[in-house]
PDB file of N, CA and C in Angstrom:
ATOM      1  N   UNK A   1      14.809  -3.209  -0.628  1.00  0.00           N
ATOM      2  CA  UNK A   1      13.669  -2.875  -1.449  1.00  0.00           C
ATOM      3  C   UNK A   1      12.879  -4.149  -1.726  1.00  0.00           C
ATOM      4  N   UNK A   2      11.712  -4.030  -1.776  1.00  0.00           N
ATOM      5  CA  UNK A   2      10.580  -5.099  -1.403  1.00  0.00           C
ATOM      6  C   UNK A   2      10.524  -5.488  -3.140  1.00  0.00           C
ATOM      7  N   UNK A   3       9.611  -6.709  -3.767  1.00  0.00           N
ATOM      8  CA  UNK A   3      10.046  -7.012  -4.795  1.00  0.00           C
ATOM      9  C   UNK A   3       8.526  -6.734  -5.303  1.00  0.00           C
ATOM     10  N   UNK A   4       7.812  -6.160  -6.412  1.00  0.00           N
ATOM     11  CA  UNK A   4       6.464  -5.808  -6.762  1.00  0.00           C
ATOM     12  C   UNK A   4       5.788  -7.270  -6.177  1.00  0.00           C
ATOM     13  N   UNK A   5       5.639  -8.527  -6.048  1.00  0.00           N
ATOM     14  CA  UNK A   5       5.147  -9.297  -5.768  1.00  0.00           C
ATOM     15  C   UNK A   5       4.946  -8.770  -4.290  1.00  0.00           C
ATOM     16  N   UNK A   6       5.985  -8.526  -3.726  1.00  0.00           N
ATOM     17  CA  UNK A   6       5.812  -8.555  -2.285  1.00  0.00           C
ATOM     18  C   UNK A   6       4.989  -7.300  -1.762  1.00  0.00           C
ATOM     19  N   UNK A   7       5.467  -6.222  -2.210  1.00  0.00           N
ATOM     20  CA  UNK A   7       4.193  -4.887  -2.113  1.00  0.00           C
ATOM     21  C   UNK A   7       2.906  -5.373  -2.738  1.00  0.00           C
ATOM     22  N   UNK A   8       2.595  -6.060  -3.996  1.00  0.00           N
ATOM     23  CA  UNK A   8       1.142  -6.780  -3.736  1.00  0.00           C
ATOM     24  C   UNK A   8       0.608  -7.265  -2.840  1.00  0.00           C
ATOM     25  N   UNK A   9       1.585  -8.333  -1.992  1.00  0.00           N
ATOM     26  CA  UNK A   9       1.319  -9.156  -1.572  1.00  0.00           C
ATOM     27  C   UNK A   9       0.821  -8.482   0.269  1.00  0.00           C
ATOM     28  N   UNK A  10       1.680  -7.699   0.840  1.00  0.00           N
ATOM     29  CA  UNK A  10       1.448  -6.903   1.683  1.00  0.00           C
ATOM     30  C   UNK A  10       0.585  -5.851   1.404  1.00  0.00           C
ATOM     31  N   UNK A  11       0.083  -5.366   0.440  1.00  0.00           N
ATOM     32  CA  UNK A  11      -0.905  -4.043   0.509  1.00  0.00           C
ATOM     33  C   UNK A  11      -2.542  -5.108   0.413  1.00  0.00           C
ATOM     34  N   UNK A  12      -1.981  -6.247  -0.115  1.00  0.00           N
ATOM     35  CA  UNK A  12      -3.647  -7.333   0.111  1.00  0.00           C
ATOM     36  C   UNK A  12      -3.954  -7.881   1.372  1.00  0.00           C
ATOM     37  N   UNK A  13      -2.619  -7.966   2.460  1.00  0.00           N
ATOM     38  CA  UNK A  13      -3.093  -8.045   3.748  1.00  0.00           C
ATOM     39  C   UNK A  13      -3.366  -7.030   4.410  1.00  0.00           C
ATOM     40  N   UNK A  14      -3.124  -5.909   4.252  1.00  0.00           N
ATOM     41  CA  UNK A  14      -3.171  -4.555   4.887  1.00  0.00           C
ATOM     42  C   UNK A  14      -5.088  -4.122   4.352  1.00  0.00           C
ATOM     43  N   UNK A  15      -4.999  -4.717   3.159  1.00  0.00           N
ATOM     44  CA  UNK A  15      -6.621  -4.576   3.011  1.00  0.00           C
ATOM     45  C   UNK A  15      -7.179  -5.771   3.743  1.00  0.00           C
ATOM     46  N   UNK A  16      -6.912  -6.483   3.744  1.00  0.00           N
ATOM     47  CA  UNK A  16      -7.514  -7.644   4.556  1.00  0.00           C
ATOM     48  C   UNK A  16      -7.763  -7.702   5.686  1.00  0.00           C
ATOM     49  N   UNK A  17      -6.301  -7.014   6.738  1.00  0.00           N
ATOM     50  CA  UNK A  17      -6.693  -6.605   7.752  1.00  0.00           C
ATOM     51  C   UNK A  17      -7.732  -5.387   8.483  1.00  0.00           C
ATOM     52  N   UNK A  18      -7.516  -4.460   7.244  1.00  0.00           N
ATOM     53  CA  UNK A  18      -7.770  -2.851   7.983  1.00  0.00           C
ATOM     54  C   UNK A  18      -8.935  -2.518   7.018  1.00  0.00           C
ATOM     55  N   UNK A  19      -9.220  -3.268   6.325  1.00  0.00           N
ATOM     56  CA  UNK A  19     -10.620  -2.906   5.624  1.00  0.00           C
ATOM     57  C   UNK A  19     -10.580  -1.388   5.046  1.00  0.00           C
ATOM     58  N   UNK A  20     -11.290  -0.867   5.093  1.00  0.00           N
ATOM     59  CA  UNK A  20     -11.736   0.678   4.711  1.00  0.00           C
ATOM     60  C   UNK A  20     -10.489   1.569   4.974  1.00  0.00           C
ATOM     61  N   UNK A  21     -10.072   0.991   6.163  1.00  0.00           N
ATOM     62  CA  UNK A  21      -8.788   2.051   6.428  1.00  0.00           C
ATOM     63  C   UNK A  21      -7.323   1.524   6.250  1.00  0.00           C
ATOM     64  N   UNK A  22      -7.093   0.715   5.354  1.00  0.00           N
ATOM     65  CA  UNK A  22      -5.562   0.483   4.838  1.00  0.00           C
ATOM     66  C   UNK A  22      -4.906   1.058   4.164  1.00  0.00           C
ATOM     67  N   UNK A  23      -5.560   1.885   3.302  1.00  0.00           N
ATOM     68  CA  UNK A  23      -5.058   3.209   2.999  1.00  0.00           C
ATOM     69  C   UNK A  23      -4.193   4.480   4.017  1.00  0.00           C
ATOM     70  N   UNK A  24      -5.027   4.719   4.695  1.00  0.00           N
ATOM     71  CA  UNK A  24      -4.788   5.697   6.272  1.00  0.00           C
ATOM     72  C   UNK A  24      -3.300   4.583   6.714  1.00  0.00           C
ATOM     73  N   UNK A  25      -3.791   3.352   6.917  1.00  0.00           N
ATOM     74  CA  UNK A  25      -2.634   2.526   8.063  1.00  0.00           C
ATOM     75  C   UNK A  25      -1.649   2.672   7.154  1.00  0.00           C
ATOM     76  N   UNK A  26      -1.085   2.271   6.161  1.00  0.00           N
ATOM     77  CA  UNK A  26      -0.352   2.423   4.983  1.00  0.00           C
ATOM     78  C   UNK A  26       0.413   3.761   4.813  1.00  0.00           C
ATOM     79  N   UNK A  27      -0.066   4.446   5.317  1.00  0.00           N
ATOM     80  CA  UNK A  27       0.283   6.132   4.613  1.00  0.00           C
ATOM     81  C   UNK A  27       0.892   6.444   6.371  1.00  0.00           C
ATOM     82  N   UNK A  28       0.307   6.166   7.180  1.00  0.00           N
ATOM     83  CA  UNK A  28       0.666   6.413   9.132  1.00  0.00           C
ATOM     84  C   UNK A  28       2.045   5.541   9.077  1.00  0.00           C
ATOM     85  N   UNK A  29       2.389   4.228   8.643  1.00  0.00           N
ATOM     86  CA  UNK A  29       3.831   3.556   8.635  1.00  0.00           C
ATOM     87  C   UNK A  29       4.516   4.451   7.716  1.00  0.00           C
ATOM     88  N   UNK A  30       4.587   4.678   6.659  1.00  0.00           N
ATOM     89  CA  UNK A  30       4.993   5.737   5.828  1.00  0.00           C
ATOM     90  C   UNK A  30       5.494   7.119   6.272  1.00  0.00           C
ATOM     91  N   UNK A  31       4.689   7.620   7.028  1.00  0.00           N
ATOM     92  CA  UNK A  31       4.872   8.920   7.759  1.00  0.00           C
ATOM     93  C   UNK A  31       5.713   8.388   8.681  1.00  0.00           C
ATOM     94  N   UNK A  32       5.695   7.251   9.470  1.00  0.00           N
ATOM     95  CA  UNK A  32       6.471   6.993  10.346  1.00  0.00           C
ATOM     96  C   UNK A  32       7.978   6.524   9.996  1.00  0.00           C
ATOM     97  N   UNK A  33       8.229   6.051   8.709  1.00  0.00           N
ATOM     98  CA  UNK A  33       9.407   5.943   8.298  1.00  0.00           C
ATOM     99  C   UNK A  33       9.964   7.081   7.889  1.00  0.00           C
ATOM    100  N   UNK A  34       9.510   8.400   6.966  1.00  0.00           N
ATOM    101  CA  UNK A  34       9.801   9.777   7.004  1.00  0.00           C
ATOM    102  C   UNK A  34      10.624  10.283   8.400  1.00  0.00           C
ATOM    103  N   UNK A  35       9.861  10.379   9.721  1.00  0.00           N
ATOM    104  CA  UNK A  35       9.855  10.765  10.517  1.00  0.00           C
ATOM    105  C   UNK A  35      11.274  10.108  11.040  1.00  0.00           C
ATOM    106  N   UNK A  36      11.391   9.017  11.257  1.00  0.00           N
ATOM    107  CA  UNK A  36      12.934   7.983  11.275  1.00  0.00           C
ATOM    108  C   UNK A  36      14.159   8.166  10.607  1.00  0.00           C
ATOM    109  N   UNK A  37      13.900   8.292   9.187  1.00  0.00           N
ATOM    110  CA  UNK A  37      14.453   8.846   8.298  1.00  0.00           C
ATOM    111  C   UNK A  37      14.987   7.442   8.017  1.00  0.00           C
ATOM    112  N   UNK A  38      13.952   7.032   7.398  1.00  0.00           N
ATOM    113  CA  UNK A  38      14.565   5.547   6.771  1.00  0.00           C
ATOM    114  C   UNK A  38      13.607   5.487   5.525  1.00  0.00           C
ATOM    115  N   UNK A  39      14.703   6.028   3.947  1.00  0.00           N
ATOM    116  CA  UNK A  39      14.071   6.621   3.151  1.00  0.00           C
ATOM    117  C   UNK A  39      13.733   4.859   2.343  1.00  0.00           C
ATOM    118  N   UNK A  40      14.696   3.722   2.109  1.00  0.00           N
ATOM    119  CA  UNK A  40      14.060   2.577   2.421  1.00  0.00           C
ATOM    120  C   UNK A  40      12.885   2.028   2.485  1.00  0.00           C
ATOM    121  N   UNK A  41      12.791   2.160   3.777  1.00  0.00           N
ATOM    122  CA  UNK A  41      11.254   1.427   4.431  1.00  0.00           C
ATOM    123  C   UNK A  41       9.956   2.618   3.893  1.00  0.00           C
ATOM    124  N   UNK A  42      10.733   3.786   3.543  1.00  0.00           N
ATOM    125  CA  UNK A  42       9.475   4.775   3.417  1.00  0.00           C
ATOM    126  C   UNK A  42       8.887   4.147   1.953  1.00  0.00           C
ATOM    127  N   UNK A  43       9.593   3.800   0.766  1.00  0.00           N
ATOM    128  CA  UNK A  43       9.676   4.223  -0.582  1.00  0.00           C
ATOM    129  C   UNK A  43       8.815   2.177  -0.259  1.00  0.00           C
ATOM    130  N   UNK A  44       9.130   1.481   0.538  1.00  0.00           N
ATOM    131  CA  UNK A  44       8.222  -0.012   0.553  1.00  0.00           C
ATOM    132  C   UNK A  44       6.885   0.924   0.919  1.00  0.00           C
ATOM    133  N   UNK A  45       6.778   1.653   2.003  1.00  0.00           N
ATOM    134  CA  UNK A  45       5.071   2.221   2.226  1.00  0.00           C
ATOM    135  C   UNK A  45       4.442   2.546   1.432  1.00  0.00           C
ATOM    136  N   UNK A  46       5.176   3.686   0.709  1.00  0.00           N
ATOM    137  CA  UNK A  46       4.238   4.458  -0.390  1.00  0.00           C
ATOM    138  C   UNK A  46       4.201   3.836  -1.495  1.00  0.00           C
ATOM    139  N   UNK A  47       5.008   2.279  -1.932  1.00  0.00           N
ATOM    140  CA  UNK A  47       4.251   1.933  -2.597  1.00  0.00           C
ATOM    141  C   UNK A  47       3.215   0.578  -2.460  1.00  0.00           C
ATOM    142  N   UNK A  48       3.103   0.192  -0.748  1.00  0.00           N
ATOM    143  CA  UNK A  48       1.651  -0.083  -0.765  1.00  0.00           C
ATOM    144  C   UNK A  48       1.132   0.418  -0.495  1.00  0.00           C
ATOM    145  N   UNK A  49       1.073   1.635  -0.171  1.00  0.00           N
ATOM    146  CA  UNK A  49      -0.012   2.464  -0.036  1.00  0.00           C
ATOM    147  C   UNK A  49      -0.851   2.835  -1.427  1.00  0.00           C
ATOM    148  N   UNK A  50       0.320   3.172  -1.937  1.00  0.00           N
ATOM    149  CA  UNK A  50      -0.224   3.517  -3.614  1.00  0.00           C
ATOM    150  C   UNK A  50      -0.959   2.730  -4.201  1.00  0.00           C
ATOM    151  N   UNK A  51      -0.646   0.990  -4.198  1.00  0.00           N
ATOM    152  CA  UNK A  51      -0.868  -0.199  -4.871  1.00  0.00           C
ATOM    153  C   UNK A  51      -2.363  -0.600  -3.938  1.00  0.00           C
ATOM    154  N   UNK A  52      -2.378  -0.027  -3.087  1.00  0.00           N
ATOM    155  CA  UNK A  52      -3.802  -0.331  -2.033  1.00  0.00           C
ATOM    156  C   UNK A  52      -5.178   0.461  -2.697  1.00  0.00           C
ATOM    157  N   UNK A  53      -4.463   1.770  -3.026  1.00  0.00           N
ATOM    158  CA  UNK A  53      -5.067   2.448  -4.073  1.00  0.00           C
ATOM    159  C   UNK A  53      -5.935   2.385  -5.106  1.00  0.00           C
ATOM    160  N   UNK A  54      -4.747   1.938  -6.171  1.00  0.00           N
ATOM    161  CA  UNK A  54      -5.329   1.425  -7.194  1.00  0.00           C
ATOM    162  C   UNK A  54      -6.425  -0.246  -7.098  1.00  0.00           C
ATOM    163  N   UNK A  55      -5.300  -0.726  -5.924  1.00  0.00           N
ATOM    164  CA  UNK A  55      -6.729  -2.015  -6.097  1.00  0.00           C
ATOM    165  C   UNK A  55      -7.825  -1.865  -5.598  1.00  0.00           C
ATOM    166  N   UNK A  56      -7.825  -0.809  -5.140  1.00  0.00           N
ATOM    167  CA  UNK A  56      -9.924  -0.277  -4.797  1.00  0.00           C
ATOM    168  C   UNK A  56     -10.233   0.237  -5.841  1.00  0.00           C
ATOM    169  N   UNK A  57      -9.418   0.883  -6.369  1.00  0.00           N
ATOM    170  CA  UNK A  57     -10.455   1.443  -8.015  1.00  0.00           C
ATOM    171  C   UNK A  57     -11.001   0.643  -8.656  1.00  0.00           C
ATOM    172  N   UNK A  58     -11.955   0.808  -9.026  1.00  0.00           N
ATOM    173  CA  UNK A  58     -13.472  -0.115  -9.815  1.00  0.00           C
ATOM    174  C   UNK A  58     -12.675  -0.644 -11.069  1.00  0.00           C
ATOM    175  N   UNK A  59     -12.872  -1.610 -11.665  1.00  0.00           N
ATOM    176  CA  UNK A  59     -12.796  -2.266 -12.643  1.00  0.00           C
ATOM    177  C   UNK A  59     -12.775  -1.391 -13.733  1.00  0.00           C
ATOM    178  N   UNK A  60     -12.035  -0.979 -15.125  1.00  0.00           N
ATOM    179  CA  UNK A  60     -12.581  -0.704 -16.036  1.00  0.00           C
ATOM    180  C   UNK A  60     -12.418  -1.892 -17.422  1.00  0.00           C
ATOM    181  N   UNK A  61     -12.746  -0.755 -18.110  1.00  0.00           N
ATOM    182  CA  UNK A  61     -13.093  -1.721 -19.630  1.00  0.00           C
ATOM    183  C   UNK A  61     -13.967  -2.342 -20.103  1.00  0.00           C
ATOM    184  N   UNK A  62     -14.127  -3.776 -20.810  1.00  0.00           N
ATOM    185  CA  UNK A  62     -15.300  -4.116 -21.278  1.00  0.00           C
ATOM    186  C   UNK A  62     -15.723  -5.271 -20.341  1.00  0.00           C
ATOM    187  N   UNK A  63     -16.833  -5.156 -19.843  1.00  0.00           N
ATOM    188  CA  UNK A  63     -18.023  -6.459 -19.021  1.00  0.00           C
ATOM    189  C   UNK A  63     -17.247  -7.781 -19.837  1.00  0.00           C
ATOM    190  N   UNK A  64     -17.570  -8.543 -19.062  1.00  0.00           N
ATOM    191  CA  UNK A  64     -17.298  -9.979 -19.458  1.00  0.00           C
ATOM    192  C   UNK A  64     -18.738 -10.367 -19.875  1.00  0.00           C
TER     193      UNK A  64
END
């Protein structure tokens, strides 16, 4: 199991690399660990996939 630093740290290259679609690439390794049955490597996907997620959501709270 990957350590929250490290699913940050991989779901910011997965945006870095795949732009618009690191979400999709994220969720396709995921499906592909399902499919393997390597519940493991699945539960590291979905949560950069998840964490890829949330770091596209817009900013909230108060303006600086």
């Amino acid at each position: 199991m990957l350590t929250d630093v490290d699913i940050y740290r991989a779901a910011h290259l997965m945006m870095h690399s795949h732009g618009g679609d690191a979400e999709l690439e994220a969720a396709k390794y995921a499906d592909r660990m399902l499919r393997r049955g390597n519940r493991d490597e699945l539960l590291n996907w979905f949560r950069i996939w998840r964490t890829i997620a949330v770091m596209r959501q817009a900013p909230t709270g108060l303006p600086h």
